[in-house]
N, C-alpha and C. Protein backbone atom coordinates (compact mmCIF):
# COMPACT_ATOMS: atom_id res chain seq x y z
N UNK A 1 153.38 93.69 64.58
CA UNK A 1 152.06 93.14 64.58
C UNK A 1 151.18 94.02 65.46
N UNK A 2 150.19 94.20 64.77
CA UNK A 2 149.39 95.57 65.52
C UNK A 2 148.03 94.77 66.71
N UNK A 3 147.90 95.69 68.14
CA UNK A 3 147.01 94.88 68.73
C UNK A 3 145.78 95.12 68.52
N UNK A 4 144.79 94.03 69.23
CA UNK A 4 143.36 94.24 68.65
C UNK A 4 143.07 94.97 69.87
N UNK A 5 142.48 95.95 69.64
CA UNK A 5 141.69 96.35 70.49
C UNK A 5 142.38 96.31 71.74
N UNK A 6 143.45 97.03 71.74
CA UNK A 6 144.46 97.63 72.81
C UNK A 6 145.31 96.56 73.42
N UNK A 7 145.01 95.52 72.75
CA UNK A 7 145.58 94.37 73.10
C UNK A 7 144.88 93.30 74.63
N UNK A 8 143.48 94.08 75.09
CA UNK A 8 142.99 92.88 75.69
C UNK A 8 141.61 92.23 75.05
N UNK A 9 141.41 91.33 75.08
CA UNK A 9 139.91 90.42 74.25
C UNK A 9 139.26 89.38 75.70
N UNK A 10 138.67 90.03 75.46
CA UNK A 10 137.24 89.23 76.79
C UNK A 10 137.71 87.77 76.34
N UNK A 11 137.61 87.03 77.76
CA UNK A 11 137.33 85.43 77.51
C UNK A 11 136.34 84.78 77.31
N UNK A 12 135.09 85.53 77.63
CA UNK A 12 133.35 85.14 77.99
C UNK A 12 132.99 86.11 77.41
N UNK A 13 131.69 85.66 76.13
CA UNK A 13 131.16 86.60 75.26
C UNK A 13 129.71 86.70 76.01
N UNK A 14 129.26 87.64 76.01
CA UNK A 14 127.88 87.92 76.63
C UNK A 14 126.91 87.44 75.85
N UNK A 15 125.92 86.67 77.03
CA UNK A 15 125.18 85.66 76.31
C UNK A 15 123.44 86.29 75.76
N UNK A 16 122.96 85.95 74.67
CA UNK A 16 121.85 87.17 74.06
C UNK A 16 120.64 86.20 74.75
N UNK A 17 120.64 85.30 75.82
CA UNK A 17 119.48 84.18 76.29
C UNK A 17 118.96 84.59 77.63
N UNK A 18 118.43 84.80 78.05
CA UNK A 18 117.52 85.15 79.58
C UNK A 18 117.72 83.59 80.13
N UNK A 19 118.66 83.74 81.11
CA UNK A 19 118.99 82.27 81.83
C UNK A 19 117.44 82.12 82.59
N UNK A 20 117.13 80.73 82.82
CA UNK A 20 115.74 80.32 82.76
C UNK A 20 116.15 79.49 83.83
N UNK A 21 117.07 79.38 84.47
CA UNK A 21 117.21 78.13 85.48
C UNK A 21 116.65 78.56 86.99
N UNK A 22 116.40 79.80 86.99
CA UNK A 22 115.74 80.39 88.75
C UNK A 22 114.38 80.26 88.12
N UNK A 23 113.67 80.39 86.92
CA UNK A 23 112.53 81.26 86.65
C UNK A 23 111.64 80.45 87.83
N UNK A 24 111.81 78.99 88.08
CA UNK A 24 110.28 78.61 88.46
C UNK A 24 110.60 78.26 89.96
N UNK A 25 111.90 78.81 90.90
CA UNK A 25 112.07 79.24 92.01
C UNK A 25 111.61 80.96 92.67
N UNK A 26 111.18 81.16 91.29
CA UNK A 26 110.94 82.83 91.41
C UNK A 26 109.34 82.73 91.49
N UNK A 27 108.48 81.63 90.37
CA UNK A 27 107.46 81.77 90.40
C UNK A 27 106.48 81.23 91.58
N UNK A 28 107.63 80.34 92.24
CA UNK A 28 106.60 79.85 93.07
C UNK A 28 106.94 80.44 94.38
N UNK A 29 107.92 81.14 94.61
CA UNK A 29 107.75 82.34 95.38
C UNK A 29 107.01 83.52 95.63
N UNK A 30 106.61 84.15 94.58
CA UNK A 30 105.88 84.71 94.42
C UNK A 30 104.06 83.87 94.27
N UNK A 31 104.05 83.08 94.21
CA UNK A 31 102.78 82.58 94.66
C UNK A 31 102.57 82.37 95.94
N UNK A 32 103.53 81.97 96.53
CA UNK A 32 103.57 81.61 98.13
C UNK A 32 103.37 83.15 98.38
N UNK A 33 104.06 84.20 98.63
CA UNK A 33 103.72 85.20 98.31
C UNK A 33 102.44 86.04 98.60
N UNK A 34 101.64 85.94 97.37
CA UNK A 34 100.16 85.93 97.21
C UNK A 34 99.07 85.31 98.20
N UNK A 35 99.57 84.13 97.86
CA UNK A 35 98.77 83.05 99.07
C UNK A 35 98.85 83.73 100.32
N UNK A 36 99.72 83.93 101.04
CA UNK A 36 99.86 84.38 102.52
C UNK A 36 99.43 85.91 102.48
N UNK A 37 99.35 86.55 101.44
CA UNK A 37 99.48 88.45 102.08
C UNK A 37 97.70 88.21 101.45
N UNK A 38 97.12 87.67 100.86
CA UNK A 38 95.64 87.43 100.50
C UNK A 38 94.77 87.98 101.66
N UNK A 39 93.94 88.60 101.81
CA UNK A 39 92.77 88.82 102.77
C UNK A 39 91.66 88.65 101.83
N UNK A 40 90.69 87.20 102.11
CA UNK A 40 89.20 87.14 101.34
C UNK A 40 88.41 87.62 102.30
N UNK A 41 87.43 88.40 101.34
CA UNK A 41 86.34 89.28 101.90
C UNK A 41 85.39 88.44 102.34
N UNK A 42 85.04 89.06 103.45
CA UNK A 42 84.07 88.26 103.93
C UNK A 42 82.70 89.00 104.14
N UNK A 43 81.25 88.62 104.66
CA UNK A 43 80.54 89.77 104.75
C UNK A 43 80.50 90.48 106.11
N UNK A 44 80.39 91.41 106.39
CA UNK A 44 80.59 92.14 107.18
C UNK A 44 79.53 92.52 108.22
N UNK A 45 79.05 92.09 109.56
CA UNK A 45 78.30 92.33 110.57
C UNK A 45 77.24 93.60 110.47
N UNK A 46 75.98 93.36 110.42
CA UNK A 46 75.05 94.21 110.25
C UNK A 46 74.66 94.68 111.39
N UNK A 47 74.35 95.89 112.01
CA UNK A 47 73.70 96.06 113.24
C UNK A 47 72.40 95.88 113.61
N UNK A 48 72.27 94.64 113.87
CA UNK A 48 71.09 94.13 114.08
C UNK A 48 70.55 93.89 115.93
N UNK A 49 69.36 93.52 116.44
CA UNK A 49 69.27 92.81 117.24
C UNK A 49 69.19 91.70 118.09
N UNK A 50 69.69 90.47 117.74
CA UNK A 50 69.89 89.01 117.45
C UNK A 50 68.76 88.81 118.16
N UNK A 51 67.32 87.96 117.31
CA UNK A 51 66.57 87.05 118.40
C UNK A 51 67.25 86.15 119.02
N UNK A 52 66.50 86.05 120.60
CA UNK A 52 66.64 85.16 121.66
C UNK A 52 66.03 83.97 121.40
N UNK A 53 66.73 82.76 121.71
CA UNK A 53 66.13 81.50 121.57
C UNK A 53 67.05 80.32 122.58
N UNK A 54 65.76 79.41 123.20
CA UNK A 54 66.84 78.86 124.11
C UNK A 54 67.57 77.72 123.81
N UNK A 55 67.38 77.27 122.63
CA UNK A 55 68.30 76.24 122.16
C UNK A 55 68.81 76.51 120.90
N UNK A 56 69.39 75.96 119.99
CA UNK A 56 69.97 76.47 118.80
C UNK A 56 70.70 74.83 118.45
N UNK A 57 70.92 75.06 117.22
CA UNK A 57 71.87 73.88 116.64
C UNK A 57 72.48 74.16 115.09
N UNK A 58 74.21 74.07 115.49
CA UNK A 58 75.32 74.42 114.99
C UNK A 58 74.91 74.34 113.33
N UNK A 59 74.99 74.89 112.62
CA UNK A 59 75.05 74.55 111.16
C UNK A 59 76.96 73.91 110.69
N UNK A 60 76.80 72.59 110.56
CA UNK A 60 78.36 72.49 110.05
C UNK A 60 78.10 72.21 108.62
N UNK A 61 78.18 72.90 107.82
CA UNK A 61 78.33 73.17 106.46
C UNK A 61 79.65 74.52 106.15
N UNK A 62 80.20 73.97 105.20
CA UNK A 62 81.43 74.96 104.88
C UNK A 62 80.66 75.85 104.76
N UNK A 63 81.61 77.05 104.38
CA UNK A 63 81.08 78.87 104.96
C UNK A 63 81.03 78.85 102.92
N UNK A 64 81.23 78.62 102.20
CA UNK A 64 81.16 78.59 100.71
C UNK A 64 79.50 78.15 100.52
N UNK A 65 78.88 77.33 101.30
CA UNK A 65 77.57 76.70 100.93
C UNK A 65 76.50 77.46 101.77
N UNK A 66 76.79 78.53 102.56
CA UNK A 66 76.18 79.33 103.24
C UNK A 66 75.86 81.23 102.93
N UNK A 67 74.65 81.24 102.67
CA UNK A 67 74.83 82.55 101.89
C UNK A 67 73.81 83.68 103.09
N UNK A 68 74.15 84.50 103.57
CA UNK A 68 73.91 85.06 104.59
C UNK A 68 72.59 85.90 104.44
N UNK A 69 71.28 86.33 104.32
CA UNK A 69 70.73 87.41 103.76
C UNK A 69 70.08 88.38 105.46
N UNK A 70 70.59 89.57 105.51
CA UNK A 70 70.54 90.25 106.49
C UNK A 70 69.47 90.83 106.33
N UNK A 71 68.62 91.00 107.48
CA UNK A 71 67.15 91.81 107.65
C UNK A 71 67.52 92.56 108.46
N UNK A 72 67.45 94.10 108.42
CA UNK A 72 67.57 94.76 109.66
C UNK A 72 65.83 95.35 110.06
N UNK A 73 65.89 96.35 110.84
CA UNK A 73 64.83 96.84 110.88
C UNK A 73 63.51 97.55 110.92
N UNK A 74 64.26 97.96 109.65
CA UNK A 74 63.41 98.74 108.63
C UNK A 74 62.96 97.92 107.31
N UNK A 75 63.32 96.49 107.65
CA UNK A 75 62.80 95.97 106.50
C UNK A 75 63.94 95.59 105.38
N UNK A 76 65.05 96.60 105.58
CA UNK A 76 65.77 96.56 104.21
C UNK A 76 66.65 94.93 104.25
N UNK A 77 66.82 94.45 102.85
CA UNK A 77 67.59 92.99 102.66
C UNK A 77 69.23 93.42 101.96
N UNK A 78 70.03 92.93 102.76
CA UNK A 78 71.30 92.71 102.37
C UNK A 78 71.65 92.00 101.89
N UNK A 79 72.46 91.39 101.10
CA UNK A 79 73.02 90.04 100.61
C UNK A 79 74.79 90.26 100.31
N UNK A 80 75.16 89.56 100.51
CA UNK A 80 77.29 90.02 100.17
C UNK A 80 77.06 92.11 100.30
N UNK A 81 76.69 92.33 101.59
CA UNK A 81 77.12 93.54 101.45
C UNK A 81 76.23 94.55 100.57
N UNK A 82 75.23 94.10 99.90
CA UNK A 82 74.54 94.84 99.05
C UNK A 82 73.14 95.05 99.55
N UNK A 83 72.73 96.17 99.03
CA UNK A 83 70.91 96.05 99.84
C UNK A 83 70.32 95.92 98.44
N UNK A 84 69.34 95.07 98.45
CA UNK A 84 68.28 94.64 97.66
C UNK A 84 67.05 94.68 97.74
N UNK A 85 66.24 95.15 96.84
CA UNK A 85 64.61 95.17 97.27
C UNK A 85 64.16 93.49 97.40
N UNK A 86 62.91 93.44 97.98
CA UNK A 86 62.61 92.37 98.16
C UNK A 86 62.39 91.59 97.35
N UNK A 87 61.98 92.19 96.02
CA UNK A 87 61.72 91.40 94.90
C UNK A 87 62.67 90.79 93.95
N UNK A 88 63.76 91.16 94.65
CA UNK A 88 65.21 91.11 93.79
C UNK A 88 65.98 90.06 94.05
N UNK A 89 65.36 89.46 95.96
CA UNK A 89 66.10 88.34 96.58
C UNK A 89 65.96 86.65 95.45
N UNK A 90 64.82 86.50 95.10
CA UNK A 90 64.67 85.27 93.85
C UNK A 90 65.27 85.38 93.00
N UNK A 91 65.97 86.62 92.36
CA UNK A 91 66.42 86.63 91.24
C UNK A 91 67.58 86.45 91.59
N UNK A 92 68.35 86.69 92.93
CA UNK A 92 69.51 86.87 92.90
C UNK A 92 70.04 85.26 93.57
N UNK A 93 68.82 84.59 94.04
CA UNK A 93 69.20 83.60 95.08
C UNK A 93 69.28 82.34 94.33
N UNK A 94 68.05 82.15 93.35
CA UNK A 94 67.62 81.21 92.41
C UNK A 94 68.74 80.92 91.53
N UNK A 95 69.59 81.65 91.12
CA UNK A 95 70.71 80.70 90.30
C UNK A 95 71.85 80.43 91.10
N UNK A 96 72.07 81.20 92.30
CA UNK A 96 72.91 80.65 93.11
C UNK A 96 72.77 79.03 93.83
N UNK A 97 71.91 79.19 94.08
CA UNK A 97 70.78 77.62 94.63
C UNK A 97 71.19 76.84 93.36
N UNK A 98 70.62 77.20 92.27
CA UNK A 98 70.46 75.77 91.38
C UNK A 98 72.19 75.77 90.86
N UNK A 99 73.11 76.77 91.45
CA UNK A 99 74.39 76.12 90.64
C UNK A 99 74.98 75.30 91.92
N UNK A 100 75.10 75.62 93.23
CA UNK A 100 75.26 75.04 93.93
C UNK A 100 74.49 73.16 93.69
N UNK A 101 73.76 72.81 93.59
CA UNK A 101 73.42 71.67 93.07
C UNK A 101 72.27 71.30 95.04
N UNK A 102 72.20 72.53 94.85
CA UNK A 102 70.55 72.55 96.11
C UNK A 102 71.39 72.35 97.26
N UNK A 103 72.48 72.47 97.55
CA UNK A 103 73.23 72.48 98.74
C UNK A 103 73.73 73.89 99.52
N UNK A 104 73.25 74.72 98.87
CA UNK A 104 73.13 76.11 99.38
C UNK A 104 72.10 76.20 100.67
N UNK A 105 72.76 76.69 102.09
CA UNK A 105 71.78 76.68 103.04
C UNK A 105 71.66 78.40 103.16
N UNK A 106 70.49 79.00 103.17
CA UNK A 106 70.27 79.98 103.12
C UNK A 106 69.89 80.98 104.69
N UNK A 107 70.83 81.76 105.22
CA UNK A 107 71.10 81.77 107.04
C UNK A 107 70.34 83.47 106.75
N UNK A 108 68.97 83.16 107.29
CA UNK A 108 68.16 84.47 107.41
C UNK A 108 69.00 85.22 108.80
N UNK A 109 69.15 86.23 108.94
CA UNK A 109 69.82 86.96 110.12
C UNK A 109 69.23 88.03 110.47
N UNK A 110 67.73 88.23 111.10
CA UNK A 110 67.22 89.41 111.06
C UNK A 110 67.09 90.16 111.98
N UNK A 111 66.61 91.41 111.85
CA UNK A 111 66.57 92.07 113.46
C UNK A 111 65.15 91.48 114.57
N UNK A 112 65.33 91.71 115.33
CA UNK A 112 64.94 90.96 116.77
C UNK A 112 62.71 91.85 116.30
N UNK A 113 63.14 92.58 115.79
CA UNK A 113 61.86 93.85 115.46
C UNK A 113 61.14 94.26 114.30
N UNK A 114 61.47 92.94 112.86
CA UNK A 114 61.17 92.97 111.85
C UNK A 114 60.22 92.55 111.85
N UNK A 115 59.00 92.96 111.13
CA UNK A 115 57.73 92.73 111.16
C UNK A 115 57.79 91.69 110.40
N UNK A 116 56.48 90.71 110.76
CA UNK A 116 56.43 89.51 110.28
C UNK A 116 56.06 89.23 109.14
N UNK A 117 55.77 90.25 108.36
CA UNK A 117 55.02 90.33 106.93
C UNK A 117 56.48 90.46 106.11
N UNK A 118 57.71 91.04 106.98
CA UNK A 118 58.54 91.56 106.30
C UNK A 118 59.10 89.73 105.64
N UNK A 119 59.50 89.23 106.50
CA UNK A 119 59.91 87.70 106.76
C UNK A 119 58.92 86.48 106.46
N UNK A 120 57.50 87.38 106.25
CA UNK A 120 57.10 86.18 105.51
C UNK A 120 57.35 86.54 103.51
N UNK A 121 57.04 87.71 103.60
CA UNK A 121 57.59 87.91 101.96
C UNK A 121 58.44 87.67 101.66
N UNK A 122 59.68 87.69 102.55
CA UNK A 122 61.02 87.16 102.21
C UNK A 122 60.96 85.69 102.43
N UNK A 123 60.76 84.95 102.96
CA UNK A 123 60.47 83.38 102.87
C UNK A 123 59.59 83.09 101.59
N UNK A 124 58.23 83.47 101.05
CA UNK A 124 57.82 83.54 99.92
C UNK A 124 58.62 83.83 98.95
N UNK A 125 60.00 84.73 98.60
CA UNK A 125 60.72 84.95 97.95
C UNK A 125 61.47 83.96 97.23
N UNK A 126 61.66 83.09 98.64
CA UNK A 126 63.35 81.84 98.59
C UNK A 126 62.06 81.00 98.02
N UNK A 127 60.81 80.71 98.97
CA UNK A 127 60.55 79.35 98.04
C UNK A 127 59.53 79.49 96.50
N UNK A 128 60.24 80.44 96.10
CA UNK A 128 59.65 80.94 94.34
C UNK A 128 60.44 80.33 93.91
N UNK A 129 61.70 80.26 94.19
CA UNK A 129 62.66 79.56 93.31
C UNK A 129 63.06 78.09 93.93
N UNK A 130 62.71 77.64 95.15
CA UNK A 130 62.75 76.40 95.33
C UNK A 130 63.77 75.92 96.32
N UNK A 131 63.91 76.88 97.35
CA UNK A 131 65.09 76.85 97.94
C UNK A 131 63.91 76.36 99.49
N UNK A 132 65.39 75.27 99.80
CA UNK A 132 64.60 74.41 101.19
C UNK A 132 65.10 74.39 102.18
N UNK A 133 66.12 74.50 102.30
CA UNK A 133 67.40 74.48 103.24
C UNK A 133 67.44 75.88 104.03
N UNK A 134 66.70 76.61 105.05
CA UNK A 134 66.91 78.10 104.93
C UNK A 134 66.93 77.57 106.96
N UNK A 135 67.59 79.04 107.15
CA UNK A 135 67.82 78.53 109.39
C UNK A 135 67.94 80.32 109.06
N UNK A 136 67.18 80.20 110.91
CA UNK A 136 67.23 81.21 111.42
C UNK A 136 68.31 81.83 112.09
N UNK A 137 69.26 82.66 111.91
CA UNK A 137 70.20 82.78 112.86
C UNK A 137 69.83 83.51 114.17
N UNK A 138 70.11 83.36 115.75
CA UNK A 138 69.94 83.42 116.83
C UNK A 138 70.83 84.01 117.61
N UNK A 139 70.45 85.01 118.34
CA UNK A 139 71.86 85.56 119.35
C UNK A 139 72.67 84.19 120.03
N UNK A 140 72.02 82.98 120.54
CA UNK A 140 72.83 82.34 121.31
C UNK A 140 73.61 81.55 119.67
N UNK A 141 73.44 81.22 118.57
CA UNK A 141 74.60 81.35 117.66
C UNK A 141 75.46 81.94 117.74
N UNK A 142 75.21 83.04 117.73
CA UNK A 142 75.88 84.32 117.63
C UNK A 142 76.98 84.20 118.45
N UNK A 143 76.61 83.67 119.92
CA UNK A 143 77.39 83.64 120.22
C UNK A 143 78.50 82.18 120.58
N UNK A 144 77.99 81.40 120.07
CA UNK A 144 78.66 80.17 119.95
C UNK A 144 79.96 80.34 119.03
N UNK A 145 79.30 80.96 117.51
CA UNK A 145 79.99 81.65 116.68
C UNK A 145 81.50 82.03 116.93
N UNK A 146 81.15 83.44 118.25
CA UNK A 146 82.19 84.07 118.51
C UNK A 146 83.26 83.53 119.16
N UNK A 147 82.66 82.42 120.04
CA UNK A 147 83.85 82.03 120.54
C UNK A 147 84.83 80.95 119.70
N UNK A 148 84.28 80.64 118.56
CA UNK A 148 85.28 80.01 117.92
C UNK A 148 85.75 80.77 116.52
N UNK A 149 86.09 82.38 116.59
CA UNK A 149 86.63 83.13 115.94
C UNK A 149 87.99 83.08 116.39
């Protein structure tokens, strides 16, 4: 009697299925993962001169409902990092405002030396589109701010 195949035969046939029983110990590892190594951008400190003021009061509104627009002083407007002409701040602010559902507080941050024409065109800007909610930010913020970084 002749042997098969040298005379040994596997006991366990190899299976043609992608075992599925780790998959969703794998996936949610890898989300945990993600979650923790994440860095969200934030906007980034303009070199400005913070006006002086002797009192101030905290804005507690989440940092999502707060949209920063930087004046330095030359006039130019920042917004998330971007410079914008002045005429550009309504267009860009006005649908942010109305998707927010008017709960957008709008945190002017300008230099200590911006001419006042600069800041009143930019206030004329926000209320073209209807925005009410707007604060001055202040060195003594500034530094209230820092200490709870």
């Amino acid at each position: 009697m002749p042997l098969k195949r040298g005379g040994f035969e596997r006991k366990s046939k190899e299976s043609q299925e992608i075992p599925t029983c780790s998959l969703a110990d794998i996936a949610f590892l890898l989300l945990i993962f993600f979650m923790v190594s994440t860095r969200f951008r934030t906007d980034r400190e303009r070199p400005i001169a913070w006006p002086a003021a002797s009192s101030t009061q905290r804005i507690d509104e989440k940092v999502q409902n707060i949209l920063n627009i930087w004046v330095e002083r030359d006039g130019s407007v920042y917004m998330n990092d971007q410079r914008f002409a002045m005429e550009e701040v309504s267009d860009v602010v006005g649908p942010l405002y109305a998707a927010s559902d008017r709960r957008l507080i709008i945190s002017i941050r300008g230099d200590r030396q911006v001419e006042y024409r600069t800041m009143d065109a930019l206030q004329r800007e926000l209320v073209s589109v209807g925005v009410v909610r707007v604060v001055f930010a202040t060195e003594l913020e500034d530094r209230m701010s820092q200490g709870t970084r």
